[in-house]
Protein backbone atom coordinates (compact mmCIF):
# COMPACT_ATOMS: atom_id res chain seq x y z
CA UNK A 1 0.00 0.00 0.00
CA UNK A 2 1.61 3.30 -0.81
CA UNK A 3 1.49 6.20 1.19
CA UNK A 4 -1.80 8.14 -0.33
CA UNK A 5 -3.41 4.70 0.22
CA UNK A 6 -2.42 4.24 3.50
CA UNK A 7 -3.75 8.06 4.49
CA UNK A 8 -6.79 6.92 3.06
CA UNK A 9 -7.11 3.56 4.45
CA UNK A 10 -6.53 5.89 8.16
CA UNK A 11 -8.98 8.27 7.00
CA UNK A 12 -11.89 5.67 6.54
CA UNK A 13 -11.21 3.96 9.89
CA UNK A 14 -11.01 7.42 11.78
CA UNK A 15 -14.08 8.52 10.17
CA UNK A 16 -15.32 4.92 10.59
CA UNK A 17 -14.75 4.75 14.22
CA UNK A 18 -15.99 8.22 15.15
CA UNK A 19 -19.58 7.52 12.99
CA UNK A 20 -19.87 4.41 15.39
CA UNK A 21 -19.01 6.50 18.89
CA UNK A 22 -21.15 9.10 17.78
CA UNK A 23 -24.12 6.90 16.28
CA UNK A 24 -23.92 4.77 20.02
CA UNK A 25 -23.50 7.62 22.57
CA UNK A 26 -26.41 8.89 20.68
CA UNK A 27 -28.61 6.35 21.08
CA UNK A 28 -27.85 5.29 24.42
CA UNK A 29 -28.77 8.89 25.39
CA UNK A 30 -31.40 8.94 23.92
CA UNK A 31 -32.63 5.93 25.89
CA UNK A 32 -31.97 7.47 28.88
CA UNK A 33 -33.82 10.91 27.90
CA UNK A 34 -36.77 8.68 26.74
CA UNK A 35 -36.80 7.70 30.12
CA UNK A 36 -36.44 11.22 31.60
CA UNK A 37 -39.40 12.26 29.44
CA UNK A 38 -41.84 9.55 28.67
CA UNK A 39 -41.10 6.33 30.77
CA UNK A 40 -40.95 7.94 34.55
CA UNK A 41 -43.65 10.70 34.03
CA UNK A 42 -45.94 7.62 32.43
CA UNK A 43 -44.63 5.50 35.32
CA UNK A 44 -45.43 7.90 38.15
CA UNK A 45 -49.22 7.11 37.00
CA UNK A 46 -49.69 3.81 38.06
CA UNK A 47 -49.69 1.75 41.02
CA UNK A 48 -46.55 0.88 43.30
CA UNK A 49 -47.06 -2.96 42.32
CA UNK A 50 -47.44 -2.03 38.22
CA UNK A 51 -44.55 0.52 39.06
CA UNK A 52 -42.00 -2.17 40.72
CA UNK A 53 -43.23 -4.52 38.54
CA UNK A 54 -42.56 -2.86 35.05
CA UNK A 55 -38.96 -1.74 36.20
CA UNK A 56 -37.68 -5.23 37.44
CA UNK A 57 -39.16 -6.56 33.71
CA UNK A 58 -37.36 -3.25 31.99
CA UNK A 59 -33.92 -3.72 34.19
CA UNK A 60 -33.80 -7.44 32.89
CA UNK A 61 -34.90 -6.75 29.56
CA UNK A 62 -32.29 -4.13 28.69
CA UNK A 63 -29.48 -6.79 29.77
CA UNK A 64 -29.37 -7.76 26.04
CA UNK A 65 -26.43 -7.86 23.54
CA UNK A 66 -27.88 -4.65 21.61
CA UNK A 67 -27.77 -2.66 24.61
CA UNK A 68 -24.43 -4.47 25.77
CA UNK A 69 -23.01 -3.19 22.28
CA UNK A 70 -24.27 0.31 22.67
CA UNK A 71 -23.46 1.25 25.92
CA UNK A 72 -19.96 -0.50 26.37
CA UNK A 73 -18.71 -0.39 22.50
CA UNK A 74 -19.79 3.02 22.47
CA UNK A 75 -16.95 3.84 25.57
CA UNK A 76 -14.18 1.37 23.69
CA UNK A 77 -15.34 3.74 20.12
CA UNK A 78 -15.15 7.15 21.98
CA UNK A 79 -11.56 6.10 23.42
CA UNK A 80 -10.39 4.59 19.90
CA UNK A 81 -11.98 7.75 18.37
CA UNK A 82 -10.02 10.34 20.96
CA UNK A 83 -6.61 7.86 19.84
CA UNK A 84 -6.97 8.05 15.98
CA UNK A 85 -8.49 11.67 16.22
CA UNK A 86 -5.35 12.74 18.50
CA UNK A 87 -3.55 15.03 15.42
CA UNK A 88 -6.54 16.50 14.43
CA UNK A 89 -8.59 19.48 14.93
CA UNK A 90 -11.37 17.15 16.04
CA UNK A 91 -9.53 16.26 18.75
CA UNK A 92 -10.78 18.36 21.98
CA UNK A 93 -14.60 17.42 21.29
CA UNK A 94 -13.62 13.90 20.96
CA UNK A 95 -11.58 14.28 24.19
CA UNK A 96 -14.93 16.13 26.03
CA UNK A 97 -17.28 13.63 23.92
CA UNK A 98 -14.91 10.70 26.18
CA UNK A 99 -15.00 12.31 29.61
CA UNK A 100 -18.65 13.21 29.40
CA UNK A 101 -19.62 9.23 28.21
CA UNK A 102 -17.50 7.99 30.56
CA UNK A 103 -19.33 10.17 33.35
CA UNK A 104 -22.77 8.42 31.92
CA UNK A 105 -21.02 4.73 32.46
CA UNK A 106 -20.14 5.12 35.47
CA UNK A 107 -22.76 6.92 36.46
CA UNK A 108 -24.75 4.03 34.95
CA UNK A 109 -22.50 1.49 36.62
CA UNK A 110 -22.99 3.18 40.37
CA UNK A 111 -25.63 4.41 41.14
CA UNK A 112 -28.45 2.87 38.71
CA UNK A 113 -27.29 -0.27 38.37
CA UNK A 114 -27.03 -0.97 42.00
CA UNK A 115 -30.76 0.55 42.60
CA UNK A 116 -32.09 -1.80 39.87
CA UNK A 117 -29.99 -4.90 41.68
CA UNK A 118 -31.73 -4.18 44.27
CA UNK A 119 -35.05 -3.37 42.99
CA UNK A 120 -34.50 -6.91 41.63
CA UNK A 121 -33.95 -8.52 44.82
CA UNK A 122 -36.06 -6.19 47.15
CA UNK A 123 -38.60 -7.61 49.29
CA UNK A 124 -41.09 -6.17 51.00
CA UNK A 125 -44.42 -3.98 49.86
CA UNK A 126 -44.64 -2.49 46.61
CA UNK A 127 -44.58 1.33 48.26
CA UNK A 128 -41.40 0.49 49.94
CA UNK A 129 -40.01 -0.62 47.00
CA UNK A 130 -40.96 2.17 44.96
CA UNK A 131 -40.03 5.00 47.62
CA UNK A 132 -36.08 3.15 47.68
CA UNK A 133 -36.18 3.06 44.24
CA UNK A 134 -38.01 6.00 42.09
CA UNK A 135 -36.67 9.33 43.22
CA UNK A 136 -32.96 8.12 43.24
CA UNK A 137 -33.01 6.39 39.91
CA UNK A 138 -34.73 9.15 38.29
CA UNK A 139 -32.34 12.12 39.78
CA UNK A 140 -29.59 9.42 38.37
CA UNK A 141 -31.42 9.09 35.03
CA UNK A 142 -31.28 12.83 34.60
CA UNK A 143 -27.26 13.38 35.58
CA UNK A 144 -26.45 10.41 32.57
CA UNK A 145 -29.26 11.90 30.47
CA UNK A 146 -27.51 15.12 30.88
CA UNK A 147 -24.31 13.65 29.97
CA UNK A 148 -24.93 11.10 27.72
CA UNK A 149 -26.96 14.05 25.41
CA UNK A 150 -23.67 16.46 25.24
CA UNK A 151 -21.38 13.75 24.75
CA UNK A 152 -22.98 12.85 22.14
CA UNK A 153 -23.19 16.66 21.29
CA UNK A 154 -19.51 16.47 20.87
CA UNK A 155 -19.10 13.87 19.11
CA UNK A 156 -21.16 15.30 16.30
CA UNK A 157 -19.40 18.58 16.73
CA UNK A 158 -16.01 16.30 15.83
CA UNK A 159 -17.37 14.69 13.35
CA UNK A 160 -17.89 18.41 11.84
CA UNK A 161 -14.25 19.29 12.64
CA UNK A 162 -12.77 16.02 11.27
């Protein structure tokens, strides 16, 4: 491969790469403000048993290999994208686009994953339940829906710059 080719064959994987961190962060943000603006309000209607019951069956749905791609390939994409975009004017809103989607993992991994663990295992009545569970979660839902939506903001912002 000569040297234009090889430029190219670097251009199309950056490019490549970034599309894919973008396109994920995107989506997975958009899952969480889907939550933040549809799920909880609709949720906050019902009854405590409908309430605790539809979250345990929407905590072990979302354990899936789609989501599994999304939310963790989109972190090893935004990291790979920051690497290859490192020379390049794209680089600082790759660089923000990474800090702010690894805030919404491990924001994810903290503090709503443990609440949905034990959501999952919680005994007890239905109100209890709920009041351990909904006002946390949601506050939680609205930090990684917060940065989920501007990382993904930078990303496209990069994508503009690369």
């Amino acid at each position: 491969m000569d040297r234009l080719g090889a430029l190219r064959w670097t251009e199309v994987m950056t490019r490549t790469v970034l599309t894919f961190a973008t396109l994920s962060t995107g989506l997975v943000a958009g899952l969480f403000a889907a939550f933040a603006y549809a799920v909880s309000p609709g949720l906050r209607r019902v009854d405590d048993d409908a309430f605790v019951q539809t979250m345990r069956a929407v905590n072990a749905a979302i354990l899936n290999p789609v989501f599994g791609l999304l939310f963790a390939g989109g972190l090893v994409a935004v990291v790979a994208a920051g690497v290859l975009t490192w020379s390049s004017e794209a680089r600082p809103w790759v660089v923000a686009g990474a800090v702010l989607y690894a805030a919404t993992v491990l924001v994810t991994l903290a503090a709503n994953v443990p609440l949905n663990d034990a959501l999952a295992v919680g005994d007890g009545s239905p109100a209890h339940l709920r009041s351990a569970f909904e006002d946390a979660w949601t506050r939680w839902n609205l930090v990684r829906t917060a940065t989920g939506t501007a990382a993904f903001g930078c990303l496209v912002v990069a994508g503009v710059h690369l």
